[in-house]
C-alpha atoms as a PDB file:
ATOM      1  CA  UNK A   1     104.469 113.090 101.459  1.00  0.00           C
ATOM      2  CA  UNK A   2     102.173 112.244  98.418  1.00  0.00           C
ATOM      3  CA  UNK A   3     102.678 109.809  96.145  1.00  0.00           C
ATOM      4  CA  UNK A   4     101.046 108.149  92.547  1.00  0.00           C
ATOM      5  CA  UNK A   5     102.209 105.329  91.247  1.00  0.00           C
ATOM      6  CA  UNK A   6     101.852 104.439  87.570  1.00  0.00           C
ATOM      7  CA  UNK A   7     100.645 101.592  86.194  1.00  0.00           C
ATOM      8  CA  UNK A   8     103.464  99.890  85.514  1.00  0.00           C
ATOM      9  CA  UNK A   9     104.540 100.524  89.915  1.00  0.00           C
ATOM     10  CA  UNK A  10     101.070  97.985  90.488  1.00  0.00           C
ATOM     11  CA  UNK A  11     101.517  95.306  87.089  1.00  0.00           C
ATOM     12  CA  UNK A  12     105.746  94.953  88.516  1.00  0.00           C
ATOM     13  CA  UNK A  13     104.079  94.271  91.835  1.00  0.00           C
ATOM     14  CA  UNK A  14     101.240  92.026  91.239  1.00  0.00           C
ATOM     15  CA  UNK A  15     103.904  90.205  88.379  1.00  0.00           C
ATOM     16  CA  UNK A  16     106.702  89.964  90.796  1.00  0.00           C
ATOM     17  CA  UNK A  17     106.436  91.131  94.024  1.00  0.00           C
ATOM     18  CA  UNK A  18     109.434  91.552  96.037  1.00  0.00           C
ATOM     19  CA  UNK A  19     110.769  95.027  95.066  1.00  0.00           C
ATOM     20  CA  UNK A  20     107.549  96.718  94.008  1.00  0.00           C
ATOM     21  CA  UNK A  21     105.760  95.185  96.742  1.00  0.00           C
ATOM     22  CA  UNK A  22     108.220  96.390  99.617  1.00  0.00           C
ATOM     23  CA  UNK A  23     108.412  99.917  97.817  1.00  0.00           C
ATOM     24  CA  UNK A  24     104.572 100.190  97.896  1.00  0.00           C
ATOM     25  CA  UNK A  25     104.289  98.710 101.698  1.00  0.00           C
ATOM     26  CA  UNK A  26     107.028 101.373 102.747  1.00  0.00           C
ATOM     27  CA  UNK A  27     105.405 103.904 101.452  1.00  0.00           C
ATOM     28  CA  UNK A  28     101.999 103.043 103.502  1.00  0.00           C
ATOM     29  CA  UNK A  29     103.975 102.007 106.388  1.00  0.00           C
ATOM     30  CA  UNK A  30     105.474 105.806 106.039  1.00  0.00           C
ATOM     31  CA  UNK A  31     102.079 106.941 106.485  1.00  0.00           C
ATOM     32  CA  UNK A  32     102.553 108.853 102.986  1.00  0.00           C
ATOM     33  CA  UNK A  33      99.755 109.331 100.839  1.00  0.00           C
ATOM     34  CA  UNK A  34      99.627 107.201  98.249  1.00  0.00           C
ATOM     35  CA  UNK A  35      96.818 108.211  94.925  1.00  0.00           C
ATOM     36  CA  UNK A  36      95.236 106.328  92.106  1.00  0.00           C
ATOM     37  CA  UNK A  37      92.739 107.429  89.543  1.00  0.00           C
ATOM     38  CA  UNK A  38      90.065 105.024  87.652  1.00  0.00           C
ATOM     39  CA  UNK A  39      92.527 105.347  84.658  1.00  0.00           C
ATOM     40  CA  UNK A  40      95.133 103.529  86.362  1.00  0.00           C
ATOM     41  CA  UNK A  41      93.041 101.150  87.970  1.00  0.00           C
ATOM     42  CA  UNK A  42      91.239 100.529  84.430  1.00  0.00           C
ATOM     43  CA  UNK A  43      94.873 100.256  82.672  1.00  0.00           C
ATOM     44  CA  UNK A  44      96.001  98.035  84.859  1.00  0.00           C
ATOM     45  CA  UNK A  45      93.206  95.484  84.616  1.00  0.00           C
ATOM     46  CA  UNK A  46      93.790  95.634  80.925  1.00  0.00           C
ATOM     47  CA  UNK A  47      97.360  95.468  80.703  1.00  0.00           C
ATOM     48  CA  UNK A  48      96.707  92.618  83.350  1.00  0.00           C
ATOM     49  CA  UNK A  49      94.195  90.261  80.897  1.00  0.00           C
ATOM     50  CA  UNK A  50      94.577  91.521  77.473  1.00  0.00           C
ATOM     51  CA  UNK A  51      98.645  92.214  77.136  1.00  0.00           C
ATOM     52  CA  UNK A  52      99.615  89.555  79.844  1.00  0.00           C
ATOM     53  CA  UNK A  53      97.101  87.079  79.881  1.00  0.00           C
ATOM     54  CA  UNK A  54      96.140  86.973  83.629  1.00  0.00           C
ATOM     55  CA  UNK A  55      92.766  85.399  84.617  1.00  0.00           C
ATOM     56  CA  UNK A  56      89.884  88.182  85.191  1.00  0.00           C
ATOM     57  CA  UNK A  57      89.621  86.825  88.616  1.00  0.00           C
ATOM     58  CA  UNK A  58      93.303  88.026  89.637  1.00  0.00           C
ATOM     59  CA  UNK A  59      93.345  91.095  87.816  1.00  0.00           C
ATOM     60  CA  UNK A  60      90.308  92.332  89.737  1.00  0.00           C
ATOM     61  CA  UNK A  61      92.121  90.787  93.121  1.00  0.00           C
ATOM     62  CA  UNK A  62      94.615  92.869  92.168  1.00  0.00           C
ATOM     63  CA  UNK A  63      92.975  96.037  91.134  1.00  0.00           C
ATOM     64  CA  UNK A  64      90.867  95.759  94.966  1.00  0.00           C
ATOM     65  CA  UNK A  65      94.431  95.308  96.837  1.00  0.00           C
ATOM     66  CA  UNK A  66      95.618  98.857  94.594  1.00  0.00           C
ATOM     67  CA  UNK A  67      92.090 100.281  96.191  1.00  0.00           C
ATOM     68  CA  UNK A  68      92.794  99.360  99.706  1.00  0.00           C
ATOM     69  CA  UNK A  69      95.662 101.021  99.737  1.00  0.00           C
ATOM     70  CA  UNK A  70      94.703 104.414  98.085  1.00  0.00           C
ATOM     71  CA  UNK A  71      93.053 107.663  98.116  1.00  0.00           C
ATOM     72  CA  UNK A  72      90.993 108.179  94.348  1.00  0.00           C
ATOM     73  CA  UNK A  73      91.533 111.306  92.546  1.00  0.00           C
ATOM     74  CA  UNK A  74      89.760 111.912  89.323  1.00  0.00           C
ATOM     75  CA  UNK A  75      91.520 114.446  87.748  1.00  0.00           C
ATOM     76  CA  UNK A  76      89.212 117.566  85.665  1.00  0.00           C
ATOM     77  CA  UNK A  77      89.745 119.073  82.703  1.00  0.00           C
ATOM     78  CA  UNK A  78      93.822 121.116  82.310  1.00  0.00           C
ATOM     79  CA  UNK A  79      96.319 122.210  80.202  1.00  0.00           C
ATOM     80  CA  UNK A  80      98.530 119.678  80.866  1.00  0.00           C
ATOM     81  CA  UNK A  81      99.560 117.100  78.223  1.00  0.00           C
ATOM     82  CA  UNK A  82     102.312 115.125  77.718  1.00  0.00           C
ATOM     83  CA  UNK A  83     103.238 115.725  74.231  1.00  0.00           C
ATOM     84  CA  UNK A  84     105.004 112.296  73.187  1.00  0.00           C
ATOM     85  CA  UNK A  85     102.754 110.202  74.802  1.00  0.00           C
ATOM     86  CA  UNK A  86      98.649 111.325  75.110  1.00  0.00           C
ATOM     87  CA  UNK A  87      97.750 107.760  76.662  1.00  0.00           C
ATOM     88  CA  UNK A  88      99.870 109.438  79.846  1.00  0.00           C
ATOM     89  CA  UNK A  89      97.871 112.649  80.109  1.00  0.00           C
ATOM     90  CA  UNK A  90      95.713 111.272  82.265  1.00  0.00           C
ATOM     91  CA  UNK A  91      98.274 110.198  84.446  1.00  0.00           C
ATOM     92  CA  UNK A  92     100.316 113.047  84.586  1.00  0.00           C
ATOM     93  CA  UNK A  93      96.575 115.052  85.511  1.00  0.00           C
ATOM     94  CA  UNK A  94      96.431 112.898  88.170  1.00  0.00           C
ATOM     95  CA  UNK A  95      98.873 113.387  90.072  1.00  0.00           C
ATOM     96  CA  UNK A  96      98.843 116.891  89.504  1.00  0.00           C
ATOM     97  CA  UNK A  97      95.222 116.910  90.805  1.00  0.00           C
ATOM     98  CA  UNK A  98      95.924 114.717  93.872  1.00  0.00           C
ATOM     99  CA  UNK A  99      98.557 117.215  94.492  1.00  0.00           C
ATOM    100  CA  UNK A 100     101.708 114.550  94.742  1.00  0.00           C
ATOM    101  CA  UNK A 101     105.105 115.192  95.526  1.00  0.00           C
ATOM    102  CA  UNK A 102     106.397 112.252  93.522  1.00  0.00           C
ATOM    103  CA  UNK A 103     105.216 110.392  90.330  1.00  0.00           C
ATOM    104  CA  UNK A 104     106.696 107.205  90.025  1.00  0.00           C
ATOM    105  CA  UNK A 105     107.243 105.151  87.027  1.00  0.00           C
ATOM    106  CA  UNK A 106     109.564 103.570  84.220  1.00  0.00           C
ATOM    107  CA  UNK A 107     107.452 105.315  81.199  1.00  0.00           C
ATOM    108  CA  UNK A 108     110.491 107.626  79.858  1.00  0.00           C
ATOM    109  CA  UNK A 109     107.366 109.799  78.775  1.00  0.00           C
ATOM    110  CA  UNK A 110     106.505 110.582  81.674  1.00  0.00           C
ATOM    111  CA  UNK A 111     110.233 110.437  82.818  1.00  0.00           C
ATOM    112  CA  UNK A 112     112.099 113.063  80.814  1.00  0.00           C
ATOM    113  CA  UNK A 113     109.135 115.574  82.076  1.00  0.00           C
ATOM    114  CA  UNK A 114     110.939 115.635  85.265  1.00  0.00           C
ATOM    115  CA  UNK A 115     110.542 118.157  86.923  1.00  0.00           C
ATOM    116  CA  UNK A 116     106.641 119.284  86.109  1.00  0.00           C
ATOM    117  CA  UNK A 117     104.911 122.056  88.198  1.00  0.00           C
ATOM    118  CA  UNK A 118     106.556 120.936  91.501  1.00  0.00           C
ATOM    119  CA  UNK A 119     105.843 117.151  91.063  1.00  0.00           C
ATOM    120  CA  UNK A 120     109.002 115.308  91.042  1.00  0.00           C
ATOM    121  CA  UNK A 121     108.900 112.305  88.566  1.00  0.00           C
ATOM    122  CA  UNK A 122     111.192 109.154  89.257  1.00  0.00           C
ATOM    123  CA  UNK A 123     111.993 105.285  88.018  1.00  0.00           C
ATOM    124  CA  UNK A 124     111.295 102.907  90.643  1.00  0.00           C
ATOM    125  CA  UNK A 125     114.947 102.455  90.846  1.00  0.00           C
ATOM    126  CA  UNK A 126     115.168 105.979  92.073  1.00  0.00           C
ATOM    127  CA  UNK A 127     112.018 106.293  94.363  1.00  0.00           C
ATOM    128  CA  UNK A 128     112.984 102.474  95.377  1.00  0.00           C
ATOM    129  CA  UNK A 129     116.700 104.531  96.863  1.00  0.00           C
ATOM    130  CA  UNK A 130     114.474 107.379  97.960  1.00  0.00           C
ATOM    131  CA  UNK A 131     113.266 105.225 100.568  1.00  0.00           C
ATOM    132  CA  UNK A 132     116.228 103.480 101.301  1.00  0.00           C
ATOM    133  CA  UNK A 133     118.228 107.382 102.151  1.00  0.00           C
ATOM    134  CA  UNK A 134     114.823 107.840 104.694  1.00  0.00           C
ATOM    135  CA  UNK A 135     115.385 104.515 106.163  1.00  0.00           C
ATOM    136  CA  UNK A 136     112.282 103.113 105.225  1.00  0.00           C
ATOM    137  CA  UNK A 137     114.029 100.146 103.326  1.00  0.00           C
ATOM    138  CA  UNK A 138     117.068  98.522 104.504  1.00  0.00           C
ATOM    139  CA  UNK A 139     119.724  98.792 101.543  1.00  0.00           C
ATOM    140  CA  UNK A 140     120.219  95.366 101.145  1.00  0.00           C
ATOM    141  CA  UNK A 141     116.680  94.890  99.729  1.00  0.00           C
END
């Protein structure tokens, strides 16, 4: 399985841990794929200093942890938009060039695009109960 995780999967897990954290370390202890692109990891930083006011210094902590964990795709030029919301193009190209199975987010831009070309796109909520039905997280977490 292949998964991205949007921006808002890494700032809910760097912020406050628990869920995010045990969805993310499922998913690696699943051996599934998990992608990120230099958008995300550029987007993050910035949502991480400038709209939240963490220190540099954590931000780019957190940023190299994202790294560790993940395969870089840098997606090319395509067709593929997302109409409401341009600022998640890239994002949505992303995934598509990594290949994923699943996006996951909360942006309902990305969200109500669900399905798109084979990629299935979910909340955290949902992906979190994805790997709760696989057994990868007990249900009382």
């Amino acid at each position: 399985m292949k998964i991205f995780f949007d921006t808002n999967v890494y700032v809910a897990e760097a912020l406050l841990g628990a869920a995010s954290e045990e969805m993310l370390e499922a998913t690696a202890r699943a051996s599934w794929r998990i992608y990120v692109s230099t958008y995300v990891l550029n987007e993050f930083e910035r949502v991480m200093t400038e709209q939240l006011g963490c220190s540099a210094r954590f931000a780019s902590l957190s940023r190299r942890r994202v790294v560790r964990r993940a395969g870089m795709v840098e997606p090319g030029a395509s067709r593929h938009d997302v109409p409401d919301d341009t600022k998640d193009t890239p994002i949505l190209r992303a995934a598509l060039e990594a290949g994923v199975d699943t996006l996951v987010t909360n942006d309902r831009h990305l969200l109500d695009l669900d399905p798109y070309e084979g990629v299935r796109i979910v909340s955290m909520t949902k992906y979190h109960g994805i790997l709760v039905s696989e057994g990868l997280i007990r249900r009382d977490s």
